[in-house]
C-alpha atoms as a PDB file:
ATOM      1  CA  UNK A   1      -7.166  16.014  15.166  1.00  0.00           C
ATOM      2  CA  UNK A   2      -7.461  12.171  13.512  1.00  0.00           C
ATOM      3  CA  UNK A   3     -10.369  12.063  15.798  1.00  0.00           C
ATOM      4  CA  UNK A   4     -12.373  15.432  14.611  1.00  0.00           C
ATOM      5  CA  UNK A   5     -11.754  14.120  11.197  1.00  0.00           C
ATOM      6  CA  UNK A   6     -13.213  10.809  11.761  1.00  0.00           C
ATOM      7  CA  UNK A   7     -16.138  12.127  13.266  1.00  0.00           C
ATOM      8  CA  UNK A   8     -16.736  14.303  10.566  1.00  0.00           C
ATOM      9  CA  UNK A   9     -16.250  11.687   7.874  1.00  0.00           C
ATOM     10  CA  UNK A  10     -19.080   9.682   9.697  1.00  0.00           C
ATOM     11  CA  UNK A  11     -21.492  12.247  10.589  1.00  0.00           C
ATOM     12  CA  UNK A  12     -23.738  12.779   7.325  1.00  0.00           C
ATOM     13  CA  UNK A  13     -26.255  15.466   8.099  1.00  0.00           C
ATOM     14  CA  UNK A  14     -27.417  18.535   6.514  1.00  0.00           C
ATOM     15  CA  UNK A  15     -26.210  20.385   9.471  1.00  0.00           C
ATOM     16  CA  UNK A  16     -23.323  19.053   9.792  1.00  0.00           C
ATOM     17  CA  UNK A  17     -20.416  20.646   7.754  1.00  0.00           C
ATOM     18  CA  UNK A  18     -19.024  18.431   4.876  1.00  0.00           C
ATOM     19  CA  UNK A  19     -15.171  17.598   4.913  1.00  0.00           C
ATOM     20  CA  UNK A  20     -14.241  17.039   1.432  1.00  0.00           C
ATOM     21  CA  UNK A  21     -10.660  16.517   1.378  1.00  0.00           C
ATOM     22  CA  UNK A  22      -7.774  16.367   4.028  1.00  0.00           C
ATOM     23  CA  UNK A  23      -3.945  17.039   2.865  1.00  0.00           C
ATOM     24  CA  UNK A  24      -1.619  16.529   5.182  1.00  0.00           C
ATOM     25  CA  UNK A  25       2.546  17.819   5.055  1.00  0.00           C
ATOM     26  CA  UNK A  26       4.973  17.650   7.152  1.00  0.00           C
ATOM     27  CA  UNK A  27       3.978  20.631   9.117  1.00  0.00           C
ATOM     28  CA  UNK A  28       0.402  20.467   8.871  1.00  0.00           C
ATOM     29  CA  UNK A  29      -2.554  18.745   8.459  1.00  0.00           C
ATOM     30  CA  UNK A  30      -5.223  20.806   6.152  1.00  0.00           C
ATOM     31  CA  UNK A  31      -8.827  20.243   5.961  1.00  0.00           C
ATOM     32  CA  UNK A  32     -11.149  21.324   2.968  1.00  0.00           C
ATOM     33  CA  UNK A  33     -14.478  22.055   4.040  1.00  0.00           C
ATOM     34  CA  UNK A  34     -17.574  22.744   2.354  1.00  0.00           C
ATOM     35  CA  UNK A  35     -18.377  26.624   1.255  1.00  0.00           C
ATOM     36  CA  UNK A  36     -20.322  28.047   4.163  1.00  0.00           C
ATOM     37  CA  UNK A  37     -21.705  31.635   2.868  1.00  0.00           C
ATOM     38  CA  UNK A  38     -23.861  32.612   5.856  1.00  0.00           C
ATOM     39  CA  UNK A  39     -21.396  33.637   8.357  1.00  0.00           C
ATOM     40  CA  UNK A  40     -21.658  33.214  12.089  1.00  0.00           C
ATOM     41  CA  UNK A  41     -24.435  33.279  13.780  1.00  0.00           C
ATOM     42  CA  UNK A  42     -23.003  35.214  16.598  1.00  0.00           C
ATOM     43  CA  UNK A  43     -22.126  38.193  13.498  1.00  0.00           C
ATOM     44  CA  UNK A  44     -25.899  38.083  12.151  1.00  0.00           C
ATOM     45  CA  UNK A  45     -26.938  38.118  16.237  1.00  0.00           C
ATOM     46  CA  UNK A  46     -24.748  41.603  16.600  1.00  0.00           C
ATOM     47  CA  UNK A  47     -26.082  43.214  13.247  1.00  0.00           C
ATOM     48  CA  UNK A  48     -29.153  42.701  13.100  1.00  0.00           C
ATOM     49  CA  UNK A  49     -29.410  42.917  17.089  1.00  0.00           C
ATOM     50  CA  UNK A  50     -31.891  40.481  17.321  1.00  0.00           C
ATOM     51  CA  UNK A  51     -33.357  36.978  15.126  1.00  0.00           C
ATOM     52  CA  UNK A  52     -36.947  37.311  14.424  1.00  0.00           C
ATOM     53  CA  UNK A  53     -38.443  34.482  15.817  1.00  0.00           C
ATOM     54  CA  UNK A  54     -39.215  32.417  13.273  1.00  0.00           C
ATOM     55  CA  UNK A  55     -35.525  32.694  11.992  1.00  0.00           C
ATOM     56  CA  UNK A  56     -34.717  32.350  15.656  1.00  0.00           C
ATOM     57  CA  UNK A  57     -36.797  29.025  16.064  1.00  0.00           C
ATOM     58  CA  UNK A  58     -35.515  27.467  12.931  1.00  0.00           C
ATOM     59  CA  UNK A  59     -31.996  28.367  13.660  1.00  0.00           C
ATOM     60  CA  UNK A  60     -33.008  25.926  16.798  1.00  0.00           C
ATOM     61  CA  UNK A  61     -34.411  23.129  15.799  1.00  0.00           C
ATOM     62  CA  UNK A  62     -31.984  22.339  13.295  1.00  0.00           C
ATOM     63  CA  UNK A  63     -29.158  22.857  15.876  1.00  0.00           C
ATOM     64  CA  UNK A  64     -31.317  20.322  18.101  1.00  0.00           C
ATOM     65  CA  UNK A  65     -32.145  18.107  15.443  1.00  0.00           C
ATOM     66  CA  UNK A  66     -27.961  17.704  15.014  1.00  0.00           C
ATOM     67  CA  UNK A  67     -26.847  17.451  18.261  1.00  0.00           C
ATOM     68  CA  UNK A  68     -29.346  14.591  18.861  1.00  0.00           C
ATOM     69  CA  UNK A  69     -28.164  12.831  15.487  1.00  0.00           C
ATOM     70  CA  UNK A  70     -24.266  13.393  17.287  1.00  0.00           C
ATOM     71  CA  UNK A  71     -25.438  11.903  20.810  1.00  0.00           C
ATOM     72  CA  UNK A  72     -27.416   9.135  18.892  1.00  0.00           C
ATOM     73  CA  UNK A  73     -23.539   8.183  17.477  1.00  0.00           C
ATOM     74  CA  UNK A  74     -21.908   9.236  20.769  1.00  0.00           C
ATOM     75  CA  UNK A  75     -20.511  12.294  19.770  1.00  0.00           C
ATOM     76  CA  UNK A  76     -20.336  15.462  22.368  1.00  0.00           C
ATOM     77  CA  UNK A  77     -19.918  18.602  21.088  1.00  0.00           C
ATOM     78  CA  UNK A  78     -18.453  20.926  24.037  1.00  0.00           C
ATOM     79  CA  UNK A  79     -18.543  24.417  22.463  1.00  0.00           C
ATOM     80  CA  UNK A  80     -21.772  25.092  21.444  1.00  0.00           C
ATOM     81  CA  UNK A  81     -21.691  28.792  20.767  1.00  0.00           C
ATOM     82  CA  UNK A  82     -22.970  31.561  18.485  1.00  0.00           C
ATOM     83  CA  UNK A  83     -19.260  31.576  17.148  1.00  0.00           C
ATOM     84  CA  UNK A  84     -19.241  28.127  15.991  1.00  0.00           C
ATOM     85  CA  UNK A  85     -22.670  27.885  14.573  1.00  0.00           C
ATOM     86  CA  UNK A  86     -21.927  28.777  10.616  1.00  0.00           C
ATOM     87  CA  UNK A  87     -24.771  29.563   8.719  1.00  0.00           C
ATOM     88  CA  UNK A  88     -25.305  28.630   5.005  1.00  0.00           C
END
């Protein structure tokens, strides 16, 4: 977890999800992210059954343009997924 947190603290992107704060008790360790409105990506996918393209292709290169600013600082992300892409 010290690790995500890091990483998060150093990645500074518009596509990358802002960690404001982290509290941490004895129990737990919790993380206070920035307001995401959009949903999932995976939920829009299922309602509106498909992206128009456009959305579609812009959807894309902004996932692209991120993961090459995270392999540029030698980060991997390993579940790239409709599920994990939040939209703002």
């Amino acid at each position: 977890m010290i690790n995500e947190i890091s990483i998060l603290r150093a990645l500074r992107h518009k596509n990358v999800i802002t960690l404001h704060e982290v509290y941490e008790d004895a129990h737990k360790i919790h993380l206070v992210f920035e307001l995401m409105q959009g949903g999932e990506l995976e939920t829009r996918v299922r309602k509106q059954r498909r992206l128009k393209e456009p959305e579609a292709a812009t959807i894309m290169k902004e996932l692209l343009s991120t993961l090459e600013l995270c392999h540029q600082n030698k980060v991997l992300h390993r579940d790239i997924k409709p599920r994990n892409i939040i939209l703002r």
